[in-house]
Protein backbone atom coordinates (compact mmCIF):
# COMPACT_ATOMS: atom_id res chain seq x y z
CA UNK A 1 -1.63 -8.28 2.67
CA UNK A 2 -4.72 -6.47 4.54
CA UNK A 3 -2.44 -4.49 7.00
CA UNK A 4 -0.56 -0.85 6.24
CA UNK A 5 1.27 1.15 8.46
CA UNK A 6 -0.63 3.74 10.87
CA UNK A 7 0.60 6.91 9.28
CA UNK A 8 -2.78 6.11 6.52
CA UNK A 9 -4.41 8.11 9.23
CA UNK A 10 -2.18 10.78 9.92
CA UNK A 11 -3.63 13.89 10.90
CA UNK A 12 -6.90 12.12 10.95
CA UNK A 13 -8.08 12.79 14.69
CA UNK A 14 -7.29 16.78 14.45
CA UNK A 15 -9.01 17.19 11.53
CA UNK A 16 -12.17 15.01 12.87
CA UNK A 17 -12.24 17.01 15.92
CA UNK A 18 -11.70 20.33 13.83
CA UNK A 19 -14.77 19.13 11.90
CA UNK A 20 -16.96 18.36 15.17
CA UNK A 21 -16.74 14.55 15.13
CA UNK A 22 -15.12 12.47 17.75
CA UNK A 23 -12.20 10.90 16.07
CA UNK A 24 -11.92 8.07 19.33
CA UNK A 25 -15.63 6.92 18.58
CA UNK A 26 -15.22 6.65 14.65
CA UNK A 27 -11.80 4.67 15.25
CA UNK A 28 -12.77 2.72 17.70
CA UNK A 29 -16.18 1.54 15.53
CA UNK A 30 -14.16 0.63 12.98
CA UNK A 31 -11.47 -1.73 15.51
CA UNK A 32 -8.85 0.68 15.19
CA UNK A 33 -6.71 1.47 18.21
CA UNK A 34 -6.85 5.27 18.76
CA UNK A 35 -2.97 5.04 19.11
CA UNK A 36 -2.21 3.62 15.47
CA UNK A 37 -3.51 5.98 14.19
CA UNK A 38 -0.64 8.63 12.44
CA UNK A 39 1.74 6.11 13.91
CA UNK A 40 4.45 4.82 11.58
CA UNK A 41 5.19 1.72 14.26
CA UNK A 42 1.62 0.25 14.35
CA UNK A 43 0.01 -1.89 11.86
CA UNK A 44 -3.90 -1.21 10.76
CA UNK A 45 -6.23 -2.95 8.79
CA UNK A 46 -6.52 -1.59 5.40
CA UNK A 47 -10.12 -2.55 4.61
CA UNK A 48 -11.03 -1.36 7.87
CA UNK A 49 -9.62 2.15 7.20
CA UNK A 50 -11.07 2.24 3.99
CA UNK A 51 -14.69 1.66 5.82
CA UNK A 52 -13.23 4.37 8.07
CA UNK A 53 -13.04 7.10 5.37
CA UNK A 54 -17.12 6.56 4.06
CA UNK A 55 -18.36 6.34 8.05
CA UNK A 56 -16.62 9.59 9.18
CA UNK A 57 -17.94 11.67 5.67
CA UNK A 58 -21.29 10.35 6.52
CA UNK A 59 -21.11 11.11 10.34
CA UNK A 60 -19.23 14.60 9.61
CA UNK A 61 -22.05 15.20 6.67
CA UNK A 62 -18.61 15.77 4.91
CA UNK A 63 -18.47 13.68 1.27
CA UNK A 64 -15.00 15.67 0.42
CA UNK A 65 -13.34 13.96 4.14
CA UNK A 66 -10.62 11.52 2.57
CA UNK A 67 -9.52 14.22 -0.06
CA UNK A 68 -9.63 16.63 2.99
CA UNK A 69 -7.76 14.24 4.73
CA UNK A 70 -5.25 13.69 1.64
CA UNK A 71 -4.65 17.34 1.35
CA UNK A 72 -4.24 17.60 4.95
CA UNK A 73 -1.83 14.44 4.76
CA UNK A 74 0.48 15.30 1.73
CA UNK A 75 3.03 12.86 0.47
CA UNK A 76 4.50 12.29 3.98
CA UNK A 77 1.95 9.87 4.72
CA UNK A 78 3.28 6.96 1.81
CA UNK A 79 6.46 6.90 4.27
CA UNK A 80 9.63 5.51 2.17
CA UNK A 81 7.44 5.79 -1.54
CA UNK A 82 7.51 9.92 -0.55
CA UNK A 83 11.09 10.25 -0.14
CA UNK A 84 10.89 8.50 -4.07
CA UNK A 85 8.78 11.41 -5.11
CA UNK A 86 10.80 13.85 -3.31
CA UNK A 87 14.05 12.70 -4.44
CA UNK A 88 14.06 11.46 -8.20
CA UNK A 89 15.86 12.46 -10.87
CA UNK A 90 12.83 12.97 -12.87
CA UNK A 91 8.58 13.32 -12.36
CA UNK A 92 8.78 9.70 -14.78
CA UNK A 93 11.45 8.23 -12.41
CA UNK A 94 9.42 9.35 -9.35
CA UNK A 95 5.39 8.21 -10.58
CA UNK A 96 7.28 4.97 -12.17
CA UNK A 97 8.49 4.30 -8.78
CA UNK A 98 5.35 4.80 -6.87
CA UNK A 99 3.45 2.09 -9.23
CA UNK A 100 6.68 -0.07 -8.56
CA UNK A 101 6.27 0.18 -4.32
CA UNK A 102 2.79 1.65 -3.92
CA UNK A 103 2.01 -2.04 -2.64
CA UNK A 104 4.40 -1.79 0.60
CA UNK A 105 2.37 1.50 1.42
CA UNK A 106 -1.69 0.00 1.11
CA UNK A 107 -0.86 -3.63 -1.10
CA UNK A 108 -4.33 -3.55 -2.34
CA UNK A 109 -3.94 -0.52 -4.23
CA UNK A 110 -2.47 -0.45 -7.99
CA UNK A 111 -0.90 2.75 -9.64
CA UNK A 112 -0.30 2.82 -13.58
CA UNK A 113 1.69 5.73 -15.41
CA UNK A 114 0.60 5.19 -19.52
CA UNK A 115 2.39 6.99 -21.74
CA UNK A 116 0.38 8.39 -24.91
CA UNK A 117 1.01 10.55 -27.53
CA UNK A 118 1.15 13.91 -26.19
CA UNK A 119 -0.35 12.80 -22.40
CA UNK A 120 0.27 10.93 -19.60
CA UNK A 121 -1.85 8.79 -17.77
CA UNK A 122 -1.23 8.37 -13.73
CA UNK A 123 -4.31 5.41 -13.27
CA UNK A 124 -5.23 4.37 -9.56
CA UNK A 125 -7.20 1.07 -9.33
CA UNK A 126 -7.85 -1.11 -6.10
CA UNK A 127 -7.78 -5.16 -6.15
CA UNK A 128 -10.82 -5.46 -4.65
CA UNK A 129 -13.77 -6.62 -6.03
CA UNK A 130 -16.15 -5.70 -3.09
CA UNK A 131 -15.41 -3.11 -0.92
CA UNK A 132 -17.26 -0.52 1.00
CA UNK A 133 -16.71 2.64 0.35
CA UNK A 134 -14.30 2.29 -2.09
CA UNK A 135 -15.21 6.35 -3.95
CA UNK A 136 -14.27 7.65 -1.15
CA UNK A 137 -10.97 5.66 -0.96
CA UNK A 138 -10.65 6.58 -4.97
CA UNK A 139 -10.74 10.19 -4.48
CA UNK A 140 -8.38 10.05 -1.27
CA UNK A 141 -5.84 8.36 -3.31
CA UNK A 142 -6.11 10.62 -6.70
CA UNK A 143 -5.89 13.87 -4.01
CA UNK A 144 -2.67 12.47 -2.55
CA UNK A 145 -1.22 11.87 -5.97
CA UNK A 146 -2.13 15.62 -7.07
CA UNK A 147 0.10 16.73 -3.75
CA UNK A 148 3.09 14.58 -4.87
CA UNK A 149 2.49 16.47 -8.50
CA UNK A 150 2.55 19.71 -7.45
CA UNK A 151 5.54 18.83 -5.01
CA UNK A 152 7.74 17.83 -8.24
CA UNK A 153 6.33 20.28 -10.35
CA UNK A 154 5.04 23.26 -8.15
CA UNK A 155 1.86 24.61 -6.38
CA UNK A 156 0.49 26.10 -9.74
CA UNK A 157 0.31 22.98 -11.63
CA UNK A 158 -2.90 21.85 -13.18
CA UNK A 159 -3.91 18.77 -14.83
CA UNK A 160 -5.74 18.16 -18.39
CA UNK A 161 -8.39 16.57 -16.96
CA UNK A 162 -9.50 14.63 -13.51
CA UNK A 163 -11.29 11.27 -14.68
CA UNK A 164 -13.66 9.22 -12.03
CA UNK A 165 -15.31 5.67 -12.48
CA UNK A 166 -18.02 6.99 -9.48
CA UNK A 167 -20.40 9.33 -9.88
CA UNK A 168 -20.07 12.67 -7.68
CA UNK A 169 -20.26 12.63 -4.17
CA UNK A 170 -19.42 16.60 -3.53
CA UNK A 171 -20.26 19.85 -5.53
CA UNK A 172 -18.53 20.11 -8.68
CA UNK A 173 -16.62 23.49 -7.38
CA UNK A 174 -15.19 21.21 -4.62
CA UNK A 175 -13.66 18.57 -7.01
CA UNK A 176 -12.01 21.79 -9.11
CA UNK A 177 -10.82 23.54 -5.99
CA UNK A 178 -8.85 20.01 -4.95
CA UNK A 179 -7.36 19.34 -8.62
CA UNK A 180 -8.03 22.83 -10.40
CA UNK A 181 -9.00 21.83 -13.50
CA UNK A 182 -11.90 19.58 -15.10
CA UNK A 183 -13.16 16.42 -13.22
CA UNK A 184 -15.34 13.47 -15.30
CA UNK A 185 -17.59 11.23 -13.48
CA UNK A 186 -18.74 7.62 -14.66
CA UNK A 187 -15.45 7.10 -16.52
CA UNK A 188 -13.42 4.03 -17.11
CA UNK A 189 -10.68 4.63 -15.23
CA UNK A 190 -9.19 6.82 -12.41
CA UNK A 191 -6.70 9.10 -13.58
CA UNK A 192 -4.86 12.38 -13.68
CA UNK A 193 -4.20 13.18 -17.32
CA UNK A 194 -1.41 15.97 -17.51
CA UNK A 195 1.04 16.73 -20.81
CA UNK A 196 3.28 14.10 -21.63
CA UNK A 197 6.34 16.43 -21.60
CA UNK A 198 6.24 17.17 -17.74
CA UNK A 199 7.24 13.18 -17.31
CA UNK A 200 10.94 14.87 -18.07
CA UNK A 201 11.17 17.94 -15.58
CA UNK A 202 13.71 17.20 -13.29
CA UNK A 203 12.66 17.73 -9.47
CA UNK A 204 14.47 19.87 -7.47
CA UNK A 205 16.11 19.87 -4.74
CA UNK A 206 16.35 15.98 -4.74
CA UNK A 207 19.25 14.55 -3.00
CA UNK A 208 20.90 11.14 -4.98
CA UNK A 209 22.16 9.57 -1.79
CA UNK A 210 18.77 9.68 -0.07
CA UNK A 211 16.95 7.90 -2.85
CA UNK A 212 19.69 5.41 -3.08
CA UNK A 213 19.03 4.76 0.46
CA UNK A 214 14.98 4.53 -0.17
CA UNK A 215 15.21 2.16 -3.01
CA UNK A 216 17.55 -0.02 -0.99
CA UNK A 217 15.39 -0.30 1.86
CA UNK A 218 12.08 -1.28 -1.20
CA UNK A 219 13.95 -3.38 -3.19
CA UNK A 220 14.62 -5.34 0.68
CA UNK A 221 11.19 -5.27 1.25
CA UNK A 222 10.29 -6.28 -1.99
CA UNK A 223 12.51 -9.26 -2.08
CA UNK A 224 11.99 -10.38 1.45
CA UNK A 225 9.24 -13.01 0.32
CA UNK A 226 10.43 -16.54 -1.29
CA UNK A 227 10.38 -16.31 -4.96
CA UNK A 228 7.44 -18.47 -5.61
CA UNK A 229 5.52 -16.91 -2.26
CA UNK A 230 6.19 -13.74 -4.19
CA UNK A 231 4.73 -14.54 -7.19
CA UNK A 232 2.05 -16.31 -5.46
CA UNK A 233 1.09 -12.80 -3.47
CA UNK A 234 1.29 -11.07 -6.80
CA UNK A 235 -1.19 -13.63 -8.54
CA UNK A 236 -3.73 -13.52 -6.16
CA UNK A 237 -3.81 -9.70 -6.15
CA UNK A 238 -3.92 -9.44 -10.03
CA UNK A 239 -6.42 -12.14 -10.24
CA UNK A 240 -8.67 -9.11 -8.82
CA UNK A 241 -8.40 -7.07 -11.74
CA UNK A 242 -7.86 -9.85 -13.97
CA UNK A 243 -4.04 -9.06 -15.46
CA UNK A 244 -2.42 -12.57 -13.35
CA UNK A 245 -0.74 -13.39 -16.76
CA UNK A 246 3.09 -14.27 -16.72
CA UNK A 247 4.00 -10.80 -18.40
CA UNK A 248 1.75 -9.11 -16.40
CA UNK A 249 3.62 -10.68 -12.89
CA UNK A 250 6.92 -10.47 -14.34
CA UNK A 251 6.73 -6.46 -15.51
CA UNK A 252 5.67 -5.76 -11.66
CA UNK A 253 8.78 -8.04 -10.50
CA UNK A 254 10.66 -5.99 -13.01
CA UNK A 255 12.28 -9.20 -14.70
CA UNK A 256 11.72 -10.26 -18.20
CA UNK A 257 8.76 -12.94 -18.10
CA UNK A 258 11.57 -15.65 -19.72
CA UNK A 259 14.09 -14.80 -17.09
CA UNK A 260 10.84 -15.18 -14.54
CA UNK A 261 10.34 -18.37 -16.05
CA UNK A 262 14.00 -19.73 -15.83
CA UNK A 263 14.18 -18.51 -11.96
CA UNK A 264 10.60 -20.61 -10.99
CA UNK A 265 12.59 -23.80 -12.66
CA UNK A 266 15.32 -23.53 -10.84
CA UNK A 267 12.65 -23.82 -7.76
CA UNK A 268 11.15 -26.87 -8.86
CA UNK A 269 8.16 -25.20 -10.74
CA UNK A 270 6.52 -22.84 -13.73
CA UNK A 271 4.24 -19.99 -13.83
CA UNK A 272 0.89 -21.96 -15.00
CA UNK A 273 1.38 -24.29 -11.80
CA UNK A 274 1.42 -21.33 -9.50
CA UNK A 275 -1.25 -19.76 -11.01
CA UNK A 276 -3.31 -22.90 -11.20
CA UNK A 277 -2.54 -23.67 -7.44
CA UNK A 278 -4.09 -20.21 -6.46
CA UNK A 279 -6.80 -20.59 -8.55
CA UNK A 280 -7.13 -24.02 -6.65
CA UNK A 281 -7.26 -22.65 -3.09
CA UNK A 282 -9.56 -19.23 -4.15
CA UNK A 283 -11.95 -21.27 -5.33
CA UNK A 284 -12.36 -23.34 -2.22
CA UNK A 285 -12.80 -20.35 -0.17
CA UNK A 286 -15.00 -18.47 -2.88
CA UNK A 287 -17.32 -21.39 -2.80
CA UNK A 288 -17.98 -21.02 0.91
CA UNK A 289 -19.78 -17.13 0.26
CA UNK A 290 -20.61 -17.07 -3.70
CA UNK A 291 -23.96 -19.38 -5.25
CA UNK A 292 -22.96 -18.13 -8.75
CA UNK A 293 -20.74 -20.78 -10.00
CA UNK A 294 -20.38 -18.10 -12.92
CA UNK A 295 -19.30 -15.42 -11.16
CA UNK A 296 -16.50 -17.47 -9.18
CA UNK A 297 -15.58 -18.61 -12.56
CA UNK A 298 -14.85 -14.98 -13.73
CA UNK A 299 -13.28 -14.22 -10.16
CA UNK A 300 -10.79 -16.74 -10.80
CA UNK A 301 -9.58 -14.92 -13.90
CA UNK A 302 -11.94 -17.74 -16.98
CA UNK A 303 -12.81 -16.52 -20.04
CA UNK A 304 -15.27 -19.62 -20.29
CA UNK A 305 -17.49 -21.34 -17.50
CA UNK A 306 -16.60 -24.99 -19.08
CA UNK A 307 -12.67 -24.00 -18.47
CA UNK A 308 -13.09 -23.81 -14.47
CA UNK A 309 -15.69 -26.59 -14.44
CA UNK A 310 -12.44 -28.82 -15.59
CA UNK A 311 -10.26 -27.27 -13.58
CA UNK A 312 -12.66 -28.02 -10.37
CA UNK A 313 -13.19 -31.48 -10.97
CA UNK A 314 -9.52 -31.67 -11.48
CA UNK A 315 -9.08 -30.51 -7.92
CA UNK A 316 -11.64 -31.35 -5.59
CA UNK A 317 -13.47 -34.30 -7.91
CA UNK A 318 -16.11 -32.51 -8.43
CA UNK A 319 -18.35 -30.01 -10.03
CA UNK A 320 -17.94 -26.31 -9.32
CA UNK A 321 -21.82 -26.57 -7.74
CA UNK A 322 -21.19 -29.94 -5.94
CA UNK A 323 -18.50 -28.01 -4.71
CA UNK A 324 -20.40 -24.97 -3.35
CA UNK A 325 -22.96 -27.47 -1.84
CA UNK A 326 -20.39 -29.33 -0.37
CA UNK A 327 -18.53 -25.92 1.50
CA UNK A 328 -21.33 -24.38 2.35
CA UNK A 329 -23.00 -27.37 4.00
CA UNK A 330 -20.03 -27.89 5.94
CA UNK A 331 -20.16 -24.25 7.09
CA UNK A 332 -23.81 -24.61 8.16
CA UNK A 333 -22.88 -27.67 10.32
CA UNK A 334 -20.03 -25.86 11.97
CA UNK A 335 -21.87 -22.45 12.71
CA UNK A 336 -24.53 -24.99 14.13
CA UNK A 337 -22.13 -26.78 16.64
């Protein structure tokens, strides 16, 4: 789930070289083959890009890069989610199906549209725990989401308000000349807020055949997993951000959780086994890098410590610290030989 298509860099060596870096050197660093990058037939590492984006603003001196890079980009470079954006019937039909197939474009990253009383809420998270340079990859993503905006509702629009969980990398006057209106740092969440009634403007030009076309290609994507290797993808990834509940799975599958439900028994299994087997295998590999048998605990998506001790001696016959004894013992001996 680590690897998204080339055109995440698009644009990326002209604008390096435009900005006095040397785009091959940066690449290269980070394990990238110069010739993925802007390429829609080659696969990169997403974590790797995402690296990519904090090392060239600190060798360029450059903390705006990725949202220079995102302007510079546009839509064009989420491949079959922009020709959603470009061609829905409506702004809600268009950011609804961006949170449905953002995962074929980058799989780690999550998009949210939350409808409020007079507002709407476009939210970007990543399901990650640890990753470097993840502000930078924040503020790329929220730049590329104003250009889809203003493509469905024109160059002049504006938001409410910006929001940020990081603190500010650039000058103020940078953040407002990107999203042209207010921008809050240390926030909960990373969002556009704009009025609730542009979710209804229709967006023009759009032609019905070629969306027809786009969704049928996603929904063939989306479906080309086994069911259960489906949901087991989707558990893992929400585990992250701790939402792997059965509604939460089922509303990104787009199926009622019972009719979820009735399709794992007709495979031979239920939600809470699936869930329980991931939980199983993270926690082996979690035990091989993480001492805090607390913070695995809450990793693994436990409201209580005495929950996953259970589950762990359940599993592996013993405690969750025998357990990270045990791994990383093993590891020792093998980095020895």
């Amino acid at each position: 789930m680590d690897l998204i298509s080339g055109t995440v860099l698009l644009h990326y060596i002209p604008l390096v070289k435009e900005l006095g870096g040397d785009p091959e050197a940066l690449l290269t660093g980070q394990g990238i083959d110069v010739a993925a990058a802007g390429c829609p037939d080659r696969l990169v590492n997403y974590t790797d890009v995402a690296t990519l984006m904090g090392v060239t603003a600190d060798a360029l001196r450059r903390p705006d890069f990725a949202m220079r890079l995102a302007q510079r980009q546009g839509v064009q470079s989420l491949g079959p989610v922009a020709v959603l954006i470009r061609h829905a019937a409506t702004v809600a039909d268009a950011l609804d199906g961006v949170c449905r197939y953002l995962y074929h474009c980058a799989p780690p990253d999550i998009a949210k549209l939350e409808r409020r009383e007079s507002t709407a809420v476009f939210t970007l998270e990543i399901a990650l725990r640890q990753m470097a340079f993840r502000d930078h990859w924040i503020e790329k993503g929220l730049a590329l989401t104003m250009d889809a905006l203003r493509l469905m509702l024109g160059d002049d629009f504006a938001p409410i308000r910006v929001t940020m969980q990081h603190r500010a990398m650039s000058p103020r006057e940078v953040y407002r000349d990107v999203f042209h209106c207010p921008v809050e740092f240390a926030c909960e969440h990373n969002a556009i807020h704009f009025p609730l009634a542009m979710l209804s403007k229709p967006i023009p030009g759009r032609d019905p055949t070629i969306l027809a076309l786009a969704e049928n290609y996603l929904s063939q994507v989306a479906g080309a997993l086994p069911l259960v290797e489906h949901v087991q993808e989707l558990i893992h990834r929400m585990l992250k951000i701790d939402q792997a509940s059965l509604a939460s799975v089922a509303k990104a599958m787009i199926v009622h959780p019972r009719v979820l439900q009735r399709r794992l028994a007709e495979q031979g299994t239920t939600f809470e086994a699936i869930l329980d087997g991931v939980r199983k295998d993270m926690a082996w590999q979690l035990s091989g890098r993480i001492n805090r048998v607390s913070q695995i605990a809450a990793m693994l998506g436990y409201a209580e410590q005495c929950v996953y001790t259970r589950a762990c001696k359940r599993w592996y016959g013993m405690t969750p610290r025998q357990l990270i004894v045990s791994r990383q013992n093993r590891q020792a001996v093998l980095a020895r030989s």
